[in-house]
Protein backbone atom coordinates (compact mmCIF):
# COMPACT_ATOMS: atom_id res chain seq x y z
CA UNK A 1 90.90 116.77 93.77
CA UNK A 2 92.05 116.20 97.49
CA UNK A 3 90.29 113.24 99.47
CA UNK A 4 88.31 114.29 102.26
CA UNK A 5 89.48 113.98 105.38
CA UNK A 6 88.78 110.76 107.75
CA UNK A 7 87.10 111.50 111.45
CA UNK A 8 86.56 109.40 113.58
CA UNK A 9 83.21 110.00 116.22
CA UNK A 10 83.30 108.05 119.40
CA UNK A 11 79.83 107.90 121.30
CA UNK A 12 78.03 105.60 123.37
CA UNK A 13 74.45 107.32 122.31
CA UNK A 14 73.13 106.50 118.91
CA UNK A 15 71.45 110.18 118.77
CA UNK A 16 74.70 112.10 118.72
CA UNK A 17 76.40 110.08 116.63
CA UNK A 18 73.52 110.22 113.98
CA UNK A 19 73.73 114.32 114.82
CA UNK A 20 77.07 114.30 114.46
CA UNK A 21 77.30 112.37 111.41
CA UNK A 22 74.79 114.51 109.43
CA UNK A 23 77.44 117.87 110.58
CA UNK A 24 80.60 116.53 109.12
CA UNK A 25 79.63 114.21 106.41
CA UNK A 26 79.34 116.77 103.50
CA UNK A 27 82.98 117.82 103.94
CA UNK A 28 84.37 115.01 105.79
CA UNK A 29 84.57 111.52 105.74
CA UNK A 30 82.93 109.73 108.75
CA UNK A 31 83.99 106.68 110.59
CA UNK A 32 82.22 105.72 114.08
CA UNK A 33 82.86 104.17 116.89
CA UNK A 34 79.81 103.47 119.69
CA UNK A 35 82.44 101.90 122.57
CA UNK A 36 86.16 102.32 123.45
CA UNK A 37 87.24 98.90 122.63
CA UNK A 38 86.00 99.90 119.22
CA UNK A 39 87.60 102.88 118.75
CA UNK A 40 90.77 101.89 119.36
CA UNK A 41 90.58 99.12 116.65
CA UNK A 42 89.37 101.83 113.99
CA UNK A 43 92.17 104.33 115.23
CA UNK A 44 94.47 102.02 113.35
CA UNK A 45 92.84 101.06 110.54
CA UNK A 46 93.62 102.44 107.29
CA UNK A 47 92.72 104.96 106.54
CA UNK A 48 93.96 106.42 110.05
CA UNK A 49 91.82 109.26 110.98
CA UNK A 50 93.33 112.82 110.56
CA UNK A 51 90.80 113.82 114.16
CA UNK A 52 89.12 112.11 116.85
CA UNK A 53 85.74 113.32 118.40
CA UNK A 54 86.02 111.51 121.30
CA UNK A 55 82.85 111.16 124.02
CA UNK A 56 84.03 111.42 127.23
CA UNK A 57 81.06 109.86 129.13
CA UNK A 58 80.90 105.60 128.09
CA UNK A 59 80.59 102.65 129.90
CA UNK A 60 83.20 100.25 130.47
CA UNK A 61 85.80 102.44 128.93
CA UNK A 62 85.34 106.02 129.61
CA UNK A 63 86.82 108.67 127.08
CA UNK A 64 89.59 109.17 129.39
CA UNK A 65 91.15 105.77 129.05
CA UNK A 66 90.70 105.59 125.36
CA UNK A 67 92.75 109.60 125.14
CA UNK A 68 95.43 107.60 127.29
CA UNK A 69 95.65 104.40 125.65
CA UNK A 70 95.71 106.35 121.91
CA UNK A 71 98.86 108.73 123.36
CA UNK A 72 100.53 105.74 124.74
CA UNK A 73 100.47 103.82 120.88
CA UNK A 74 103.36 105.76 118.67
CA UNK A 75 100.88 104.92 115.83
CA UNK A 76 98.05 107.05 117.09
CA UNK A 77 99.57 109.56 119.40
CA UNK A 78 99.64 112.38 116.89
CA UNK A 79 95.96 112.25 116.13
CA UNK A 80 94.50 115.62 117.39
CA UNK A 81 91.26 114.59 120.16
CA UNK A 82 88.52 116.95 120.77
CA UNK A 83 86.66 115.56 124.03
CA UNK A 84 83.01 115.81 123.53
CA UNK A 85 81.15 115.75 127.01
CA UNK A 86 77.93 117.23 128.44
CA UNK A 87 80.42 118.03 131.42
CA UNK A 88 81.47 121.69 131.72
CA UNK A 89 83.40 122.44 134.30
CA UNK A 90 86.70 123.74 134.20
CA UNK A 91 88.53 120.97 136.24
CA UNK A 92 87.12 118.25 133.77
CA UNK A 93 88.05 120.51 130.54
CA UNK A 94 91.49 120.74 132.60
CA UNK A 95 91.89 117.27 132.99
CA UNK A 96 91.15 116.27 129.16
CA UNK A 97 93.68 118.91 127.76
CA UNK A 98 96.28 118.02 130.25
CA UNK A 99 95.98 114.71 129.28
CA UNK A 100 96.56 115.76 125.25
CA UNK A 101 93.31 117.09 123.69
CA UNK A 102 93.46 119.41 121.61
CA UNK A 103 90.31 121.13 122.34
CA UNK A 104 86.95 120.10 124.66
CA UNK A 105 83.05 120.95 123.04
CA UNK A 106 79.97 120.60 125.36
CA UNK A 107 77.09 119.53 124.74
CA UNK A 108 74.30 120.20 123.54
CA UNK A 109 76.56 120.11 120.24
CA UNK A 110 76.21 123.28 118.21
CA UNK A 111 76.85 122.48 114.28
CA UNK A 112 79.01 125.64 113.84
CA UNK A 113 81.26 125.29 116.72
CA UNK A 114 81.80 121.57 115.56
CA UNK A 115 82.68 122.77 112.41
CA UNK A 116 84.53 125.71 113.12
CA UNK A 117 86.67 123.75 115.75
CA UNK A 118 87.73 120.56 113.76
CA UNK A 119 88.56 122.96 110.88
CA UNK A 120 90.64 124.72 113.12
CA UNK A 121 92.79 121.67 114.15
CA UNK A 122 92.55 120.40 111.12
CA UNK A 123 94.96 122.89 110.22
CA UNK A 124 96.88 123.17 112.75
CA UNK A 125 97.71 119.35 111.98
CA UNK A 126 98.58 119.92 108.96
CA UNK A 127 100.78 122.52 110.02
CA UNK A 128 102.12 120.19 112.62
CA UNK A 129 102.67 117.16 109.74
CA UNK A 130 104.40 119.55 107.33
CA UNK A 131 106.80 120.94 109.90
CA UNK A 132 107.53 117.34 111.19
CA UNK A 133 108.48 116.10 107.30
CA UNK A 134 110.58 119.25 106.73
CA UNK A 135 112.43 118.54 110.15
CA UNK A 136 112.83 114.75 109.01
CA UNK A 137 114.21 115.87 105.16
CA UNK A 138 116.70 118.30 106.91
CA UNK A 139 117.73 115.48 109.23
CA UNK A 140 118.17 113.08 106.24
CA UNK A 141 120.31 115.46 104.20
CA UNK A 142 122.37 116.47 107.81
CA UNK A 143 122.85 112.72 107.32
CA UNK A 144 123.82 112.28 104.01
CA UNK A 145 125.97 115.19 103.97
CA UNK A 146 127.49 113.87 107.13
CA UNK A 147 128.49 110.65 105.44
CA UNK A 148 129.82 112.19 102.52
CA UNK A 149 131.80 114.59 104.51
CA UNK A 150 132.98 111.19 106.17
CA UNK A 151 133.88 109.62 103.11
CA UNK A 152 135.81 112.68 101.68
CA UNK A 153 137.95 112.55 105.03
CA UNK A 154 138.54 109.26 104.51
CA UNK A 155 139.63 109.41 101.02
CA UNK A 156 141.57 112.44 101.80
CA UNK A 157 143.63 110.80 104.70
CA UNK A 158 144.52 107.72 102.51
CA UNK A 159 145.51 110.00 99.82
CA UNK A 160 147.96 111.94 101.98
CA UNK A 161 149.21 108.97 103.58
CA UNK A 162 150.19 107.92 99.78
CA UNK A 163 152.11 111.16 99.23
CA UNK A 164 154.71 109.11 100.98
CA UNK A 165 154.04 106.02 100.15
CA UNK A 166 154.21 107.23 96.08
CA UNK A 167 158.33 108.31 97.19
CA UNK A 168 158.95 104.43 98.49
CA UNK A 169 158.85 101.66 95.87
CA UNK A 170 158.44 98.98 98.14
CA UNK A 171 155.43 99.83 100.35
CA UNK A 172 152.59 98.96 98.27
CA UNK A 173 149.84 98.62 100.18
CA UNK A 174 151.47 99.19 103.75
CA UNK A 175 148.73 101.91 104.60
CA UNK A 176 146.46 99.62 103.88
CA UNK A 177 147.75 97.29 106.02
CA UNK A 178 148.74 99.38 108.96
CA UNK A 179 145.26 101.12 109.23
CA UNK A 180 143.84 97.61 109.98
CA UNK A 181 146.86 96.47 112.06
CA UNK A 182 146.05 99.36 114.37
CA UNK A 183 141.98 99.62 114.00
CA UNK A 184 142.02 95.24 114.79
CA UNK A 185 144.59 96.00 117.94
CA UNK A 186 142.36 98.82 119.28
CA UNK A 187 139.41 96.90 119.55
CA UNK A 188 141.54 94.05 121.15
CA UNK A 189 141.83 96.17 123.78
CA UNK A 190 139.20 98.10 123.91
CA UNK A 191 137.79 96.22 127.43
CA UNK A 192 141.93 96.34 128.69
CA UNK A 193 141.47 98.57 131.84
CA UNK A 194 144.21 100.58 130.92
CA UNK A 195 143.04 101.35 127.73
CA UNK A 196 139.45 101.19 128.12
CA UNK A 197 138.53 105.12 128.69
CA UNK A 198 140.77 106.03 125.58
CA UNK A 199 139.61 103.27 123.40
CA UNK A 200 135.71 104.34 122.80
CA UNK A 201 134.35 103.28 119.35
CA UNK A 202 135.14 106.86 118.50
CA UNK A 203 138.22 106.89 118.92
CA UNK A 204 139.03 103.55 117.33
CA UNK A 205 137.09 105.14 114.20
CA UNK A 206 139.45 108.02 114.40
CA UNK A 207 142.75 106.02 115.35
CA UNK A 208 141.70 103.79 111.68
CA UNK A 209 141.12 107.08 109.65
CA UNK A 210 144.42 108.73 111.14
CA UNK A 211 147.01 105.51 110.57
CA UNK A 212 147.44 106.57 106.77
CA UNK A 213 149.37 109.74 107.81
CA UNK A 214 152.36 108.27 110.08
CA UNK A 215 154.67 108.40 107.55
CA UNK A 216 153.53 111.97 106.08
CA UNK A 217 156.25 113.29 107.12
CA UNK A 218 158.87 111.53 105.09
CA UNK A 219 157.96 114.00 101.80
CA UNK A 220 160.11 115.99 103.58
CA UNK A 221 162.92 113.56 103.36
CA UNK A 222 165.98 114.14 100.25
CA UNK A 223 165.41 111.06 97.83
CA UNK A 224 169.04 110.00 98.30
CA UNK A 225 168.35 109.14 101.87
CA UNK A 226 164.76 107.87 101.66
CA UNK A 227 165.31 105.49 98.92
CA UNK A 228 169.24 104.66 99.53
CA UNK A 229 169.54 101.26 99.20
CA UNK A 230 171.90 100.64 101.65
CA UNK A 231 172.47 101.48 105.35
CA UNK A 232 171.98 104.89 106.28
CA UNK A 233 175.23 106.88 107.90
CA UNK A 234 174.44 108.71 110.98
CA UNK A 235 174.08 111.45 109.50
CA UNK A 236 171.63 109.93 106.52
CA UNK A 237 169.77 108.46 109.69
CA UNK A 238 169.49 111.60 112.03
CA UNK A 239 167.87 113.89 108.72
CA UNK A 240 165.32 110.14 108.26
CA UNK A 241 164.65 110.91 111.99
CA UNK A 242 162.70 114.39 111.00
CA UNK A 243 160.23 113.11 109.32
CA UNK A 244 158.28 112.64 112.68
CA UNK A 245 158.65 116.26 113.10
CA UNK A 246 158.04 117.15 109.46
CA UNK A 247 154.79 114.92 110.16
CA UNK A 248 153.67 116.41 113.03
CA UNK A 249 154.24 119.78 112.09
CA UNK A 250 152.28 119.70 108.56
CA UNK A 251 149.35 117.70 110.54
CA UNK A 252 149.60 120.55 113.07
CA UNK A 253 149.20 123.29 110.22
CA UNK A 254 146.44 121.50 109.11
CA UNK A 255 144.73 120.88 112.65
CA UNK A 256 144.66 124.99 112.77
CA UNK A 257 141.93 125.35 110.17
CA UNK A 258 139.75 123.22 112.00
CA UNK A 259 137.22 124.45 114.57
CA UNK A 260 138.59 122.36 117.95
CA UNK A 261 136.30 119.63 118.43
CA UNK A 262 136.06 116.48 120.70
CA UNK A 263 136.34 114.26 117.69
CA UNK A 264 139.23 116.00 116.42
CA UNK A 265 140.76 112.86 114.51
CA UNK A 266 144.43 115.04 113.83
CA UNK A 267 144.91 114.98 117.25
CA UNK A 268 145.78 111.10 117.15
CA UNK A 269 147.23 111.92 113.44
CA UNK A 270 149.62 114.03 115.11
CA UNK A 271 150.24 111.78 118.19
CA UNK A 272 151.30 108.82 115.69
CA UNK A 273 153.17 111.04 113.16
CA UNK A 274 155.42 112.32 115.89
CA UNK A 275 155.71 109.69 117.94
CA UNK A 276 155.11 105.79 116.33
CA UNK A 277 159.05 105.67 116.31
CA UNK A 278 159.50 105.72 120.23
CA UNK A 279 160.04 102.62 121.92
CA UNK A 280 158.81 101.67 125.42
CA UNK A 281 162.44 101.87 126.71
CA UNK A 282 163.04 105.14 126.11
CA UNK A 283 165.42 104.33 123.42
CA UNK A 284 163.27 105.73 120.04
CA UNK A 285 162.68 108.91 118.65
CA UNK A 286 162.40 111.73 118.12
CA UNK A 287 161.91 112.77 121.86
CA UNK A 288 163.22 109.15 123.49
CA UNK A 289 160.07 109.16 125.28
CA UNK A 290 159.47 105.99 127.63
CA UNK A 291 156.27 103.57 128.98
CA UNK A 292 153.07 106.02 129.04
CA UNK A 293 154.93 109.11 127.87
CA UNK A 294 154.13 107.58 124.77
CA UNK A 295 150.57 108.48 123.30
CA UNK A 296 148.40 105.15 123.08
CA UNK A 297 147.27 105.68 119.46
CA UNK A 298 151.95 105.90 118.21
CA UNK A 299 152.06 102.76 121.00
CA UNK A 300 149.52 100.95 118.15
CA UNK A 301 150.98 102.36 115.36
CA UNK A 302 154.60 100.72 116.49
CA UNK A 303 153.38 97.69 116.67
CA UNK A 304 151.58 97.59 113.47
CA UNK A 305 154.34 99.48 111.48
CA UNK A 306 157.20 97.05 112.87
CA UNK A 307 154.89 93.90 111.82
CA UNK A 308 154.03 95.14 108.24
CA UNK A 309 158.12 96.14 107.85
CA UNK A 310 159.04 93.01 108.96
CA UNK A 311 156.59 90.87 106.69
CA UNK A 312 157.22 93.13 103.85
CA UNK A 313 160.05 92.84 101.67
CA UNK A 314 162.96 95.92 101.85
CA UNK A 315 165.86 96.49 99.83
CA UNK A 316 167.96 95.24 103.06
CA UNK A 317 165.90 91.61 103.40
CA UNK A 318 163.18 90.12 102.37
CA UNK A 319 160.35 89.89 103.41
CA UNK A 320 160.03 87.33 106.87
CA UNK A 321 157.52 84.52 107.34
CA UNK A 322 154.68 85.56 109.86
CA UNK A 323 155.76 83.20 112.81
CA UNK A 324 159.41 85.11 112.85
CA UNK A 325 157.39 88.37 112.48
CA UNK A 326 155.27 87.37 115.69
CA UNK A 327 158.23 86.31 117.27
CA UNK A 328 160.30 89.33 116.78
CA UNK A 329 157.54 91.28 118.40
CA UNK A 330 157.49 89.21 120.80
CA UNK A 331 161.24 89.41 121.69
CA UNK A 332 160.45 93.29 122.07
CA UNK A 333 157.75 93.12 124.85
CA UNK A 334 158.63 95.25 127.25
CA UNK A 335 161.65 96.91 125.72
CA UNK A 336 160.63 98.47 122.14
CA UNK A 337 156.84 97.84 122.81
CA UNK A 338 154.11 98.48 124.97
CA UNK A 339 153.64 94.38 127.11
CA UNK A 340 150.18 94.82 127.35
CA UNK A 341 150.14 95.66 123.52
CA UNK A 342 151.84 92.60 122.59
CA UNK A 343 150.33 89.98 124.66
CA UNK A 344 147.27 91.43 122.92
CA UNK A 345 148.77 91.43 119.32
CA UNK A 346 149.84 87.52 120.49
CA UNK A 347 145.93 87.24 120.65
CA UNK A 348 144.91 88.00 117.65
CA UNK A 349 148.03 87.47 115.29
CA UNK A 350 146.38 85.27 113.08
CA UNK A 351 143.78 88.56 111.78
CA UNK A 352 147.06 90.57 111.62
CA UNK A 353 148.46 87.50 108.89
CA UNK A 354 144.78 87.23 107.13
CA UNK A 355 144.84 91.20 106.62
CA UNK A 356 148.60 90.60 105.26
CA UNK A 357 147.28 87.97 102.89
CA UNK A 358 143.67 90.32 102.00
CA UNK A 359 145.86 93.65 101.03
CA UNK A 360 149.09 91.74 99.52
CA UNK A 361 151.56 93.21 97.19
CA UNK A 362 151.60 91.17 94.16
CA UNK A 363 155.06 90.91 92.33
CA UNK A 364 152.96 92.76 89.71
CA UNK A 365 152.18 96.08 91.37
CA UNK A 366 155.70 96.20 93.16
CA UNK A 367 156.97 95.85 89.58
CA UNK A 368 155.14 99.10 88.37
CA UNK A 369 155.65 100.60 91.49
CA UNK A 370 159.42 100.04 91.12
CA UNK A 371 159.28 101.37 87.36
CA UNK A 372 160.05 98.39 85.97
C-alpha cells in the first residue's frame, strides 16, 4: 500500500491550521509550520513534502519571501506552492504565480476546493517527477551508449592501425607508442599561439585516436619491398612512397559513410596518413609540401614516428640510445621538422623515453612476432 503523501501547511493563525489540518489529514499526511523561518527548516526535512500550502499574510516573513527563498534552494524548488491568502485580487494572485505557485485559494477556505486543488497538483507532480526520471534514464543510456560507441572507435582504430603493423616484424608496439608521442606533444603545445586554436582538448582526443592509422596505408605495399631487408632501390622506394596515398585514400572511403561532423576524427586520420612523411623543407613526400603546408596533426606525427624509428631496432641498425634519438631530432629543427615542434619535444623528452620504457618490446614478443 502507497504512503500518503507529506504536506506541508504554513500559517501564522492557529484556527486555519487546525481547519486545515482536519481537511487533509484522512488522505494526507500533515506537517505544519506557524512562521517562515519554520517552514523553511521543515521544507528540507525528510520526508520532503510532495506540496506546500503556503499563507501569504505572516509577520516577519511574509509568504512571499518564503515562495522566493524555497525556488532559490535546488533542494526545494520543485515543490508545487499553493498561496493561501484572504487577498483576492488579481494583481496579488498575479504576483504569487509569477513568482512560481502553482495555484492561489482564498479564504474563507472551502474543504472541497482544498481538496480538489492539491489533488490536482498532486498529479500534475507526479506527472512532472516521472517525465523528469524518464528524461534522466534516456540521458544516462545517451551516455553509456556514447562511451561505448567511444570505446568501439577506439578499439577499431588500433585494430586497423595493426593491419600494418601485423605485415612488419619489428614494430611491436610502435602504435602504441606513437599515439602517446603525438597525444603528450599536442598538449605541450596546446597554449603555443600558433597552435593554440587547432589544439582544443577535442582535437587532441581525436589527434590520439587517429595516430594508429598513419601507416594504414602500407597493406597496400608488395611484401618484397615492405619487409626487404636491405636498402630499397629507387624504384622499391618510390612504390614504399604510396602508401601515404593508399592511406589516405582507404581513410577517405571510409570518411564517406560518415555523416560530416565537427568532430570528424578521419579528417586528422587522413591529414597524418597522407602527409606524416613531409618534411618542413619541402624535401618529403608524397606532395614535397613545406612549413605550414603541412597539416599540424602529420607535423606531430613526424616527430613522433622519426623518434619511435630511431629508438626502435630495424633490420638496418639497432635500435639508438634516447640522448642520440633527441639529438637527431634536434639536428632536424628547422629542416625535416616543424622548430616550434622540437623545441617543444626538447621539453618534454624525458615523457617521450618513460612512454618508450611503459610500451617496450620485449625480446620475447619481437621473437613471436618475427616467427621465431
Amino acid at each position: 500500500m502507497n504512503a500518503k503523501p507529506t504536506l506541508l501547511v504554513v500559517d501564522d493563525t492557529p484556527a486555519n491550521i487546525s481547519l486545515l489540518r482536519e481537511i487533509l489529514k484522512d488522505q494526507y499526511k500533515v506537517k505544519i509550520a506557524t512562521n517562515g523561518v519554520k517552514a523553511l527548516e521543515v521544507a528540507v526535512s525528510k520526508p520532503a513534502p510532495e506540496l506546500i500550502l503556503l499563507d501569504i499574510m505572516m509577520p516577519e516573513m511574509d509568504g512571499y519571501q518564503v515562495c522566493e527563498r524555497l525556488k532559490g534552494d535546488e533542494a526545494t524548488r520543485d515543490i508545487p506552492i499553493i498561496f493561501l491568502t484572504a487577498k483576492a485580487e488579481v494583481i496579488d494572485e498575479t504576483k504569487g504565480l509569477a513568482m512560481g505557485a502553482v495555484d492561489y485559494i482564498t479564504k474563507p477556505i472551502s474543504p472541497p476546493i482544498v481538496l480538489e486543488r492539491v489533488k490536482t497538483q498532486l498529479t500534475l507532480k507526479e506527472a512532472r517527477d516521472f517525465l523528469k526520471n524518464q528524461n534522466e534514464l534516456l540521458e544516462q543510456k545517451v551516455q553509456e551508449r556514447t562511451r561505448m560507441m567511444e570505446q568501439l572507435q577506439d578499439v577499431a582504430m588500433v585494430a586497423m592501425g595493426s593491419l600494418a603493423e601485423a605485415r612488419d616484424p619489428e614494430t611491436g608496439n610502435h602504435i602504441r607508442r606513437t599515439q602517446r608521442y603525438v597525444q603528450r606533444l599536442a598538449i605541450q603545445l596546446k597554449e603555443h599561439p600558433r597552435f593554440s586554436e587547432f589544439l582544443k582538448p577535442q582535437n587532441i582526443t581525436s589527434l590520439y585516436k587517429s595516430a594508429p592509422l598513419h601507416d594504414i596505408g602500407k597493406v597496400g605495399v608488395a611484401d618484397h619491398i615492405l619487409l626487404k631487408p636491405g636498402k630499397l632501390t629507387e624504384e622499391e622506394f618510390n612504390k614504399m612512397k604510396l602508401h601515404t596515398v593508399y592511406g589516405r585514400d582507404a581513410i577517405a572511403a571510409a570518411e564517406t559513410a560518415l555523416d560530416e561532423t565537427d568532430d570528424n576524427f578521419l579528417v586528422f586520420a587522413k591529414d597524418i596518413a597522407y602527409s606524416h612523411q613531409e618534411k618542413w623543407d619541402g624535401s618529403g613526400y608524397p606532395e614535397g609540401l613545406k612549413g605550414d603546408e603541412i597539416p599540424i596533426s602529420a607535423r606531430l606525427m613526424a616527430v613522433a614516428d622519426v623518434y619511435d624509428a630511431l629508438i626502435s631496432r630495424r633490420v638496418y641498425k639497432p635500435p639508438f640510445p634516447h640522448q642520440k634519438a633527441v639529438a637527431i631530432i634536434q639536428e632536424g629543427r628547422g629542416s625535416h621538422f616543424d622548430p616550434d615542434m622540437v623545441d617543444a619535444f626538447l621539453e618534454v623528452e624525458d615523457d617521450f623515453y618513460s612512454i618508450s620504457q611503459e610500451f617496450a618490446d620485449s625480446e620475447e614478443d619481437l621473437k613471436v612476432k618475427a616467427g621465431f
